[in-house]
PDB file of N, CA and C in Angstrom:
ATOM      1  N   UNK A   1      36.411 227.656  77.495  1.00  0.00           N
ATOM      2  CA  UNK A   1      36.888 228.525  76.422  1.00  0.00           C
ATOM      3  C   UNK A   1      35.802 228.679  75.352  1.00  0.00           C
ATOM      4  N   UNK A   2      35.216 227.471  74.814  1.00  0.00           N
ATOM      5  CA  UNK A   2      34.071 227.299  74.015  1.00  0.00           C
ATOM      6  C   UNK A   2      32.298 227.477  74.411  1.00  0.00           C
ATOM      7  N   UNK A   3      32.564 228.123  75.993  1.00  0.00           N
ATOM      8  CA  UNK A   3      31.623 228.183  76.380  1.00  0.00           C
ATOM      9  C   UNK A   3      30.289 228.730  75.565  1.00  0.00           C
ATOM     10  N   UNK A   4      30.752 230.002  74.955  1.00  0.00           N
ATOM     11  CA  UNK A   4      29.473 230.406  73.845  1.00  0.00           C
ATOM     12  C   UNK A   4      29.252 229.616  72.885  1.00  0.00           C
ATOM     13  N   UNK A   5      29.501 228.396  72.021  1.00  0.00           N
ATOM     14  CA  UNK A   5      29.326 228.059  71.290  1.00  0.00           C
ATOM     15  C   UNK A   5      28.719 226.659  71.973  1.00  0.00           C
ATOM     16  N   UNK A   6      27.179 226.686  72.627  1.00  0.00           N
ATOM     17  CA  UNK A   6      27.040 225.482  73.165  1.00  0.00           C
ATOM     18  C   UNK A   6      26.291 224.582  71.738  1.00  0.00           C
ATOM     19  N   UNK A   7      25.468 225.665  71.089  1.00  0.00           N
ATOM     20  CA  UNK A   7      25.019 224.601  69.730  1.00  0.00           C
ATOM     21  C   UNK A   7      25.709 223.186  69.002  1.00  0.00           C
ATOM     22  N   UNK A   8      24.480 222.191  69.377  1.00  0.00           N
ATOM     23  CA  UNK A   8      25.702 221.167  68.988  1.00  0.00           C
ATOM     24  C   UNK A   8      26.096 221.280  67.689  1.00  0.00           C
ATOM     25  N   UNK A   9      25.037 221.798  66.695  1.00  0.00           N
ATOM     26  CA  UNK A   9      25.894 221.608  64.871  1.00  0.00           C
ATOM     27  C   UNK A   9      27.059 222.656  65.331  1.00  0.00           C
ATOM     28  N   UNK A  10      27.294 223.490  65.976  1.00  0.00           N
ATOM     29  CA  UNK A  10      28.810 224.396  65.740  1.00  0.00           C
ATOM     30  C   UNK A  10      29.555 223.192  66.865  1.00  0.00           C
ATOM     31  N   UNK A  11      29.747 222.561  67.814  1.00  0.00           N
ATOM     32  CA  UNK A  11      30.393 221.917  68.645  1.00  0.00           C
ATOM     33  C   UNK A  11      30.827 220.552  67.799  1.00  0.00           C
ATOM     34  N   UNK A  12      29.606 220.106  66.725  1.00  0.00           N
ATOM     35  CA  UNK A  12      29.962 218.872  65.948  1.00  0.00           C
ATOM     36  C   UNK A  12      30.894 219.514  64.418  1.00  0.00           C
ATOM     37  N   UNK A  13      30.673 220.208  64.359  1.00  0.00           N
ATOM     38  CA  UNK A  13      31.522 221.115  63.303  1.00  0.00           C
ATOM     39  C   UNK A  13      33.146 220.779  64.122  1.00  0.00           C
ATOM     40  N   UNK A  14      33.001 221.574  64.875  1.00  0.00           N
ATOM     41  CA  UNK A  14      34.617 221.646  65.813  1.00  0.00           C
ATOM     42  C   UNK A  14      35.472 220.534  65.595  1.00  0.00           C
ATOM     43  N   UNK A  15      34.672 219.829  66.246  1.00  0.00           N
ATOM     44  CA  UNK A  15      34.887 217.899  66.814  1.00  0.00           C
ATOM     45  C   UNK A  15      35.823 217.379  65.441  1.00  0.00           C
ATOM     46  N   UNK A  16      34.595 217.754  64.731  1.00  0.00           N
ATOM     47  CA  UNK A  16      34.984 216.976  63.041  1.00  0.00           C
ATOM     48  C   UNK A  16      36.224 217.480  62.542  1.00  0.00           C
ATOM     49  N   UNK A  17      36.456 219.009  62.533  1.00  0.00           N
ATOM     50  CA  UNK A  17      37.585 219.787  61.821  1.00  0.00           C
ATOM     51  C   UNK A  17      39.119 219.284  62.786  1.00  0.00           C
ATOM     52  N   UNK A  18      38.509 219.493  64.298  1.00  0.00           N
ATOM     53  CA  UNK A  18      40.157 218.763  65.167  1.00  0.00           C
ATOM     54  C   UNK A  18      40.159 217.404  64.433  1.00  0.00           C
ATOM     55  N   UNK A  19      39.156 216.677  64.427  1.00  0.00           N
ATOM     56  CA  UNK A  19      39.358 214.961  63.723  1.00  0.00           C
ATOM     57  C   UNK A  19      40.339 215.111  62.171  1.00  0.00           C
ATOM     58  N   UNK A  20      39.543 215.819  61.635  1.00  0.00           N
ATOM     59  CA  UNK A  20      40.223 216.186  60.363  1.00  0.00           C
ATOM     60  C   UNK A  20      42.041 216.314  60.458  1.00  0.00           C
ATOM     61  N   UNK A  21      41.909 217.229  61.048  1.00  0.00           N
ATOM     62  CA  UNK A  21      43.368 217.928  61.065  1.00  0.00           C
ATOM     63  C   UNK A  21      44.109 217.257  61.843  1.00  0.00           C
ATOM     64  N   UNK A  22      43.712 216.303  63.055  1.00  0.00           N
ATOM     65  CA  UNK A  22      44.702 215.150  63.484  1.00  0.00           C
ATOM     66  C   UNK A  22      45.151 213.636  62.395  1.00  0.00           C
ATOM     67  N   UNK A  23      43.944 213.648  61.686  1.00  0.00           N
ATOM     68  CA  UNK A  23      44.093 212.549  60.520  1.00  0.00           C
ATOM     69  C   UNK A  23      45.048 213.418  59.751  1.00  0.00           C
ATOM     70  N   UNK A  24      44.912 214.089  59.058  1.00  0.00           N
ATOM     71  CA  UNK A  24      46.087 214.760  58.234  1.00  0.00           C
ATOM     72  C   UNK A  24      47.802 214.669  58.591  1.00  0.00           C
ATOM     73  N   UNK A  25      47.369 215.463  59.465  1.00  0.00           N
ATOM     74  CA  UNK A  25      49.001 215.164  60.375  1.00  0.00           C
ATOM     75  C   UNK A  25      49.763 213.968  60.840  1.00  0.00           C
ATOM     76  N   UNK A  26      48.719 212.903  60.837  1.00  0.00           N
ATOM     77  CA  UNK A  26      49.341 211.804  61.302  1.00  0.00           C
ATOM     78  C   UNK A  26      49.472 211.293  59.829  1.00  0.00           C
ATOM     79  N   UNK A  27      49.019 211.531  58.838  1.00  0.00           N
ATOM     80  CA  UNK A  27      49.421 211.234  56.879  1.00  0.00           C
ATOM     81  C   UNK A  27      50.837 211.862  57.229  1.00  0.00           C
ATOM     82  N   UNK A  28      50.803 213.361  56.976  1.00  0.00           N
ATOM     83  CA  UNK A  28      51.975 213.787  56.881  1.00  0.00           C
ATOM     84  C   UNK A  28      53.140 213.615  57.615  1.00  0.00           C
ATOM     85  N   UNK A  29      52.612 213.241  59.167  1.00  0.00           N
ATOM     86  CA  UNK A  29      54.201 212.543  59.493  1.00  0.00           C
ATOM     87  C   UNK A  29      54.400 211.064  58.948  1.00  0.00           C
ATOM     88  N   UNK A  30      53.468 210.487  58.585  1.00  0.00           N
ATOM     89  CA  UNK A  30      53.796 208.736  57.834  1.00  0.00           C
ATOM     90  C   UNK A  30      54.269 208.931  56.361  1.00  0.00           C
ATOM     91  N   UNK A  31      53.999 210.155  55.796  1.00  0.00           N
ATOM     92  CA  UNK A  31      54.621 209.974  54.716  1.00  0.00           C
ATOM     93  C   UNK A  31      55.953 210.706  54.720  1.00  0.00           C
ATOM     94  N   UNK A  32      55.982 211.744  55.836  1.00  0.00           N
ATOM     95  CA  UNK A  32      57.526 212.213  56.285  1.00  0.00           C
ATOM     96  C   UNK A  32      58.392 210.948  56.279  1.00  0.00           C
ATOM     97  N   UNK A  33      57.927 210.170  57.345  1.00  0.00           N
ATOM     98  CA  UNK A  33      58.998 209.005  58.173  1.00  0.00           C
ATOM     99  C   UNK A  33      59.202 208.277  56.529  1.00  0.00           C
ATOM    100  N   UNK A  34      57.950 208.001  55.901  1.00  0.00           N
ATOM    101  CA  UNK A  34      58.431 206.810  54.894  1.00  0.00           C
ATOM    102  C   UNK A  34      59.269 207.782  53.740  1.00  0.00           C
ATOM    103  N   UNK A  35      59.489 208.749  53.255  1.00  0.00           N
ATOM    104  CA  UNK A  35      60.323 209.280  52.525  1.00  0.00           C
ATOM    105  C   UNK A  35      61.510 208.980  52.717  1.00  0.00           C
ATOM    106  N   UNK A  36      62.211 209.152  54.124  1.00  0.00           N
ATOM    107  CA  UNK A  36      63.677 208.842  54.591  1.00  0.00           C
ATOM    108  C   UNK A  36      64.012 207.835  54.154  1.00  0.00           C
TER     109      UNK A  36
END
């Protein structure tokens, strides 16, 4: 799918932003669960 984008600074960009946005989400469901 990412085939055109073989440059690693755009592939290490990627990497980092999915990392990002899985750390986030796993905040927001821990602070979901601990609200209840």
């Amino acid at each position: 799918m990412y085939e055109t984008t073989t440059s690693p600074r755009i592939r290490e960009g990627i990497q980092r932003a999915h990392k990002e946005r899985a750390q986030a989400l796993r905040n927001a469901v821990r602070w979901f669960t601990r609200r209840r």
